[in-house]
C-alpha atoms as a PDB file:
ATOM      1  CA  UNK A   1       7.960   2.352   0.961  1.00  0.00           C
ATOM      2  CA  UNK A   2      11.538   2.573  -0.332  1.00  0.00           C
ATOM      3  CA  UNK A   3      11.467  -1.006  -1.663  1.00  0.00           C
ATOM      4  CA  UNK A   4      11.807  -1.895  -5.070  1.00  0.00           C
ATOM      5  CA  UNK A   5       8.753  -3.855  -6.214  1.00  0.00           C
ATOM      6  CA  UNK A   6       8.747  -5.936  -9.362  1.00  0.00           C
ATOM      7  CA  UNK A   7       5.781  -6.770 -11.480  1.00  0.00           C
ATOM      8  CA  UNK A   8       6.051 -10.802 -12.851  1.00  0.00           C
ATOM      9  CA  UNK A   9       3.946 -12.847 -14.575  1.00  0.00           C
ATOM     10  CA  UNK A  10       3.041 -16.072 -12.104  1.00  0.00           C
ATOM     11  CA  UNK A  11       4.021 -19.295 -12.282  1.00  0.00           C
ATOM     12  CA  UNK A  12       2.111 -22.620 -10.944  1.00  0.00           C
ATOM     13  CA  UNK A  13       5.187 -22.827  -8.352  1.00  0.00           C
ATOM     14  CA  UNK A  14       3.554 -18.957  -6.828  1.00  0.00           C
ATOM     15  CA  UNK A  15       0.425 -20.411  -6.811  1.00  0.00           C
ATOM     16  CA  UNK A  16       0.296 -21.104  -2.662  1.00  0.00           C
ATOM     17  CA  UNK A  17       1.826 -17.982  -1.617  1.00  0.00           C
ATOM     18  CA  UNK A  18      -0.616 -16.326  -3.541  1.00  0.00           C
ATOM     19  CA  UNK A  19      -4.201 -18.303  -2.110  1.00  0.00           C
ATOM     20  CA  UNK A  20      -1.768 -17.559   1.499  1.00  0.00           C
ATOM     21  CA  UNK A  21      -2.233 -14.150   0.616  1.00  0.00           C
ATOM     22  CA  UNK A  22      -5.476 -14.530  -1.016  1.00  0.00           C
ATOM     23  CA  UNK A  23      -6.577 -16.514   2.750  1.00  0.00           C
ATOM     24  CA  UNK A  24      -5.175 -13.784   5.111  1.00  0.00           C
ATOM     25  CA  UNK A  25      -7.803 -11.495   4.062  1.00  0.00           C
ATOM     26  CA  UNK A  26     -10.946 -13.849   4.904  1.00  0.00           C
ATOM     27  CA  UNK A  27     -11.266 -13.111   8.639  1.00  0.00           C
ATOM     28  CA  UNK A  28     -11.307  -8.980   7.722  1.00  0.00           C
ATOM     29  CA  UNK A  29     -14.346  -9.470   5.925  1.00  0.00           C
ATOM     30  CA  UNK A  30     -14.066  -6.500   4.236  1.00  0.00           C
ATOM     31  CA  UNK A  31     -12.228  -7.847   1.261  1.00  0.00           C
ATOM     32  CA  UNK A  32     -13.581 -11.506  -0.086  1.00  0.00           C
ATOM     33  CA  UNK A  33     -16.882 -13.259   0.209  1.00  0.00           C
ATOM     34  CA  UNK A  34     -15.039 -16.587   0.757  1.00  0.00           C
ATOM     35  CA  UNK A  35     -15.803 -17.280   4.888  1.00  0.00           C
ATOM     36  CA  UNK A  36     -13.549 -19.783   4.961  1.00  0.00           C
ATOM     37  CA  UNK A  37      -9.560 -20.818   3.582  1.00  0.00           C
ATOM     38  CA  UNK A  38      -9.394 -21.979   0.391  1.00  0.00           C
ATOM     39  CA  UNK A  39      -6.832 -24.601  -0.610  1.00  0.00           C
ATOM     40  CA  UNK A  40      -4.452 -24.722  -3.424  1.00  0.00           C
ATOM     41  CA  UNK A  41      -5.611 -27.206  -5.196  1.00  0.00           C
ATOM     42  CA  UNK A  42      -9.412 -25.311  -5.399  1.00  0.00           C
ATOM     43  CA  UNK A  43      -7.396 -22.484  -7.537  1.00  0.00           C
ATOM     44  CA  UNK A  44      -5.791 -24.232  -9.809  1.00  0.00           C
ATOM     45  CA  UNK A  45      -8.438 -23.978 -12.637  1.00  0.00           C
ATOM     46  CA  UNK A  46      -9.048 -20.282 -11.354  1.00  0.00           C
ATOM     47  CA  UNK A  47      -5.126 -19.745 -11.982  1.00  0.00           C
ATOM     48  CA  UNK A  48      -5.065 -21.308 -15.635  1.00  0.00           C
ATOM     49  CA  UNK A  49      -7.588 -19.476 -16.511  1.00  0.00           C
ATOM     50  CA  UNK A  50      -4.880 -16.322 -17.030  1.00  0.00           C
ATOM     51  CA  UNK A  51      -2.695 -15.727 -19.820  1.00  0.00           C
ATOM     52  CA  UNK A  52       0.230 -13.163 -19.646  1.00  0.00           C
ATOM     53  CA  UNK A  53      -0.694 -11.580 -22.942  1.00  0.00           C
ATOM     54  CA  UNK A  54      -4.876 -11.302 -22.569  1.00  0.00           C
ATOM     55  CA  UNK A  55      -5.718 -12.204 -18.479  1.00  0.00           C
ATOM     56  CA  UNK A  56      -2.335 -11.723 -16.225  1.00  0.00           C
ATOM     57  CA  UNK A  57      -2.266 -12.962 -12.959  1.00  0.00           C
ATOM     58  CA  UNK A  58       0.796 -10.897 -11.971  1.00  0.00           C
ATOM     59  CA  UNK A  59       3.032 -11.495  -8.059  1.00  0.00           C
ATOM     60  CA  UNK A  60       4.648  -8.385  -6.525  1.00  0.00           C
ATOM     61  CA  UNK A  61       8.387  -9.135  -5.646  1.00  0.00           C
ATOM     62  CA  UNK A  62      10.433  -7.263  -2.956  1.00  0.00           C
ATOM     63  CA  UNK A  63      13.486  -9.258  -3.646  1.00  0.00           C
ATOM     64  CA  UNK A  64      12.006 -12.613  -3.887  1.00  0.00           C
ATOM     65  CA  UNK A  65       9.195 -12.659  -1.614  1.00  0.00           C
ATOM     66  CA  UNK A  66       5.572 -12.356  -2.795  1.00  0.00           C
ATOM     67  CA  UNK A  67       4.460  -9.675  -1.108  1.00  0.00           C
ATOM     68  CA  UNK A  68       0.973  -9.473  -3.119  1.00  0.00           C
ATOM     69  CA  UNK A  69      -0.910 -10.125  -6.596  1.00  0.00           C
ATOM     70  CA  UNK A  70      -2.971  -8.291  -9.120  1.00  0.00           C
ATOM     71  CA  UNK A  71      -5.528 -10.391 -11.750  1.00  0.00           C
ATOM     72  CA  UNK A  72      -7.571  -9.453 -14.967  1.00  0.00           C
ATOM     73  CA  UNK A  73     -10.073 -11.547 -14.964  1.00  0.00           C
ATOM     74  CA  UNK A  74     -12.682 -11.567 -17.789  1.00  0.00           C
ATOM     75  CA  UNK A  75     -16.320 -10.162 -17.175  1.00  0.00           C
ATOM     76  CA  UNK A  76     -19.120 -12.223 -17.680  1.00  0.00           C
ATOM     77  CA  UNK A  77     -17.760 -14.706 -19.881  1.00  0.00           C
ATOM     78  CA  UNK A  78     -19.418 -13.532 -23.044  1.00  0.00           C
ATOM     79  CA  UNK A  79     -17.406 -12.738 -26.189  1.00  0.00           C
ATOM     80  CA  UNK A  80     -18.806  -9.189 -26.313  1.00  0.00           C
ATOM     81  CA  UNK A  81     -17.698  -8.036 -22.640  1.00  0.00           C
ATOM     82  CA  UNK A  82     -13.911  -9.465 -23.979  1.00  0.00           C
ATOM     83  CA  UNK A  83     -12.278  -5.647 -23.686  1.00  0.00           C
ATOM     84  CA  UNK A  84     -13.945  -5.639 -19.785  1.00  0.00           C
ATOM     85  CA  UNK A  85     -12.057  -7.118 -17.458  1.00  0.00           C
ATOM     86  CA  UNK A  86     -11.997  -7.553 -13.468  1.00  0.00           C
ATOM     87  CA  UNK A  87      -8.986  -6.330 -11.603  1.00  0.00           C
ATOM     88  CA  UNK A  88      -8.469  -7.714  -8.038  1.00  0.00           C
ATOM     89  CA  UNK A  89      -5.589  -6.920  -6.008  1.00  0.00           C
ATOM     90  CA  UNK A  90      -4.642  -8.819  -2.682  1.00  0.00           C
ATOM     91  CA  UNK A  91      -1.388  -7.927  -0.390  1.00  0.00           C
ATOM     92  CA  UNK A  92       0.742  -9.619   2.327  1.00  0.00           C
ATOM     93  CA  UNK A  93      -0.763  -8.411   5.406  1.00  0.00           C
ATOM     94  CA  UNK A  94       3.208  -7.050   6.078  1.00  0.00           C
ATOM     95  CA  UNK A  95       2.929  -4.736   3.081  1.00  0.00           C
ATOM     96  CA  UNK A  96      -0.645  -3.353   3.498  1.00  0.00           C
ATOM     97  CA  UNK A  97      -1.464   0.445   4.235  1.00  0.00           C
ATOM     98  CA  UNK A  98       2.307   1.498   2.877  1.00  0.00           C
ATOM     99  CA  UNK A  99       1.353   2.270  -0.977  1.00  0.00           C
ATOM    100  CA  UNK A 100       1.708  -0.759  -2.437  1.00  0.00           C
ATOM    101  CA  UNK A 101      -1.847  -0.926  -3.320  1.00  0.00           C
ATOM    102  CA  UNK A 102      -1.730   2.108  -5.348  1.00  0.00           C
ATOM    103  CA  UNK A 103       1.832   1.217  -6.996  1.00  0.00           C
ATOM    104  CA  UNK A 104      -0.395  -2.039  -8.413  1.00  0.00           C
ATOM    105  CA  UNK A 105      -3.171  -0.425  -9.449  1.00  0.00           C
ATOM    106  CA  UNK A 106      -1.255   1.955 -11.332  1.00  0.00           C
ATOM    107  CA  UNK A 107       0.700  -0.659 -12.762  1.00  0.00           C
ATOM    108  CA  UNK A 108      -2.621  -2.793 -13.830  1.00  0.00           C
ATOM    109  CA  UNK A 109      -4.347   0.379 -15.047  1.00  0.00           C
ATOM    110  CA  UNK A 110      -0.820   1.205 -17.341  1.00  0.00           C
ATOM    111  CA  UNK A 111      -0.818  -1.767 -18.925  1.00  0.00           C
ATOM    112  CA  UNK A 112      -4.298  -2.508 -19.518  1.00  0.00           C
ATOM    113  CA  UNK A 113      -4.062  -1.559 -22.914  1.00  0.00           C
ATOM    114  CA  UNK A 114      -1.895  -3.724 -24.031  1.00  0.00           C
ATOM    115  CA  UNK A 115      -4.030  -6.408 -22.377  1.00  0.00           C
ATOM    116  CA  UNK A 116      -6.662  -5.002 -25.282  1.00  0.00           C
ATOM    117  CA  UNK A 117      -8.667  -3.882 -21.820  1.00  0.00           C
ATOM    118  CA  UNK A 118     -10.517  -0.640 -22.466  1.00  0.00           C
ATOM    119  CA  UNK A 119     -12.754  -0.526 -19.173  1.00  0.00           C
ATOM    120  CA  UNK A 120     -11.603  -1.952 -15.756  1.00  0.00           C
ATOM    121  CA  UNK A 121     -14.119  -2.549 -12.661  1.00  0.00           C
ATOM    122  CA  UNK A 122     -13.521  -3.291  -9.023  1.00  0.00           C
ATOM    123  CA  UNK A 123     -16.233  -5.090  -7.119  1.00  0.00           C
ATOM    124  CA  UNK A 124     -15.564  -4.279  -3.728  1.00  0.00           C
ATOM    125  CA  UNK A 125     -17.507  -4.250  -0.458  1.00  0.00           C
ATOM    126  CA  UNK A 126     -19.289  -0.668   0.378  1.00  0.00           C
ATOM    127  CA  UNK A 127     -17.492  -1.323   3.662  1.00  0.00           C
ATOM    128  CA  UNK A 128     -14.069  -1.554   2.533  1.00  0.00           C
ATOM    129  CA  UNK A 129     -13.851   2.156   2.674  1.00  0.00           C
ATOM    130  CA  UNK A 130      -9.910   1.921   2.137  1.00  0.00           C
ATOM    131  CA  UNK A 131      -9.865   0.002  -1.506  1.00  0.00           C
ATOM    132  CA  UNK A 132     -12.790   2.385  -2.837  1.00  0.00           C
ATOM    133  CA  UNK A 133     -10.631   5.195  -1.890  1.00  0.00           C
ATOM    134  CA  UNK A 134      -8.153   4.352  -3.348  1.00  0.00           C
ATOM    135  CA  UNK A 135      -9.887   3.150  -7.005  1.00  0.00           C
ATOM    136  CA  UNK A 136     -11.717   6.793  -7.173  1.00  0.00           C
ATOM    137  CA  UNK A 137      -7.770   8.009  -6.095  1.00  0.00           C
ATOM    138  CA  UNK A 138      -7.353   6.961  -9.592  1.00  0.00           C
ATOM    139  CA  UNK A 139     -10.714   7.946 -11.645  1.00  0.00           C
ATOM    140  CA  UNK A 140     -13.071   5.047 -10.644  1.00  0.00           C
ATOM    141  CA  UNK A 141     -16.610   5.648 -11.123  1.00  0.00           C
ATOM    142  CA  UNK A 142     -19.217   4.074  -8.736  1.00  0.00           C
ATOM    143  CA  UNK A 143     -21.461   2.096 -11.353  1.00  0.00           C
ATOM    144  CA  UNK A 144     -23.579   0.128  -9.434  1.00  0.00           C
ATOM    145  CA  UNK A 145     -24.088  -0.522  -5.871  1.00  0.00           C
ATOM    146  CA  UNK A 146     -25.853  -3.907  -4.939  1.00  0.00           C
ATOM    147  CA  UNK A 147     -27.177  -3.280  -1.830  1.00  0.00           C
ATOM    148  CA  UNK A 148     -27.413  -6.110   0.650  1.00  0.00           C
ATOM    149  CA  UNK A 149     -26.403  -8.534  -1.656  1.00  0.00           C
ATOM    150  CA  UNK A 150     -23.573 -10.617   0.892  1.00  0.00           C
ATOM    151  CA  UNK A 151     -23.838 -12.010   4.318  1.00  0.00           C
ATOM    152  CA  UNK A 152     -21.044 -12.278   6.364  1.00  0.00           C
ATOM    153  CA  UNK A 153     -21.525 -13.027  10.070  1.00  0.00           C
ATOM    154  CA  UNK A 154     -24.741 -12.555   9.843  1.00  0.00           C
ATOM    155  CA  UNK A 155     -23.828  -9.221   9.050  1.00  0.00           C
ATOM    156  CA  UNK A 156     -25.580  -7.660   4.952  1.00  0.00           C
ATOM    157  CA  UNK A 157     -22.927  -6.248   3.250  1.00  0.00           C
ATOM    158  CA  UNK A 158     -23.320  -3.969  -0.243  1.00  0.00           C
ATOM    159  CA  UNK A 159     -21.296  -4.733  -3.205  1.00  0.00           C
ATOM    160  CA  UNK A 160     -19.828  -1.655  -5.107  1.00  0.00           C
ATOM    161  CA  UNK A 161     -19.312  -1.812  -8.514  1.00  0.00           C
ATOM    162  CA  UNK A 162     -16.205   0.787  -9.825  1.00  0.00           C
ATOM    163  CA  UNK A 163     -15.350   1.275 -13.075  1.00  0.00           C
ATOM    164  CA  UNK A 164     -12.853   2.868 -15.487  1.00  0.00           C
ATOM    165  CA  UNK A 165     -12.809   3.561 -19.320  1.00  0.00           C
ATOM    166  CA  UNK A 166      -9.487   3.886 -20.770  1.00  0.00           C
ATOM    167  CA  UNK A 167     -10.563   4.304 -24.103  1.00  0.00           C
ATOM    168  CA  UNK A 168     -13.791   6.414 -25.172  1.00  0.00           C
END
C-alpha cells in the first residue's frame, strides 16, 4: 500500500468507528469470540481502561479515516504479569490483506518498550491461519494451544497462544 498511515492515540469521539471495525469481523469467525455486534456503549469501560503512556489503544489514519486499531491490554490483571500485555489488532475490511497488519504490528512491537512491555502475546484462533502467520513473520512463539476451547456455529475452535520477549 502506498498510503501513508499514522499511528494516534484514540479519543472517546473514535470510539464507534473502532467497535464498527471491531463488528465487521464477527461473521468471519476466525477473528473474535463475540457471535454477535457489540454496541458502543458496551466498550466504553473496555476503552478507559487504556492509557497512552502504559495500555494504548491506538487508530490507524489514512488521511482521516480509521482504517483499523491496535490495543495493549494488560494480562491477567495481577500486579506481577504488569510488563505482559495483550496486543489485538482489528482492520477496516477495505484495508485487509494489503500490509497493514504487519505495518501495526511492527509499530506495537517498536514501541512496546516504552510501554514498559517486555513480552507481548496474541491469542488467536488456530484457524485464523493468516494472523498466526503473520505474528511468527515477526518472532512469535506458539506457547500454548487450547484445544477446543470456543464454539462458534456449532463449530470447536482452538485458541493459540503467541508470544514474544523483548527483553531477556
Amino acid at each position: 500500500m502506498s498510503q501513508q498511515f499514522h499511528f494516534v492515540d484514540a479519543t472517546r469521539a473514535d470510539l464507534e468507528a473502532i467497535v464498527d471495525i471491531y463488528n465487521s469481523t464477527i461473521s468471519s469467525r476466525m477473528v473474535t469470540a463475540d457471535l454477535t455486534p457489540v454496541s458502543v456503549e458496551s466498550k466504553v469501560v473496555w476503552f478507559e481502561e487504556h492509557h497512552p503512556k502504559t495500555r494504548p489503544l491506538w487508530v490507524i489514519k489514512d488521511n482521516d479515516k480509521i482504517c483499523g486499531w491496535i490495543s495493549f491490554q494488560s494480562f491477567y490483571g495481577r500486579p506481577a504479569y504488569q510488563k505482559t500485555a495483550e496486543i489485538s489488532i482489528y482492520l477496516d475490511p477495505d484495508y485487509r490483506g494489503h500490509g497493514l497488519g504487519k505495518l501495526g504490528l511492527q509499530y506495537a512491537i517498536e514501541a512496546a518498550p516504552t510501554l514498559q512491555i517486555q513480552t507481548i502475546l496474541g491469542f488467536i484462533f488456530g484457524h485464523n491461519e493468516p494472523s498466526i502467520k503473520l505474528f511468527k513473520k515477526f518472532g512469535f512463539e506458539q506457547w500454548a494451544d487450547l484445544p477446543k476451547v470456543a464454539e462458534l456455529d456449532g463449530i470447536e475452535r482452538d485458541l493459540i497462544i503467541l508470544g514474544k520477549r523483548l527483553k531477556d
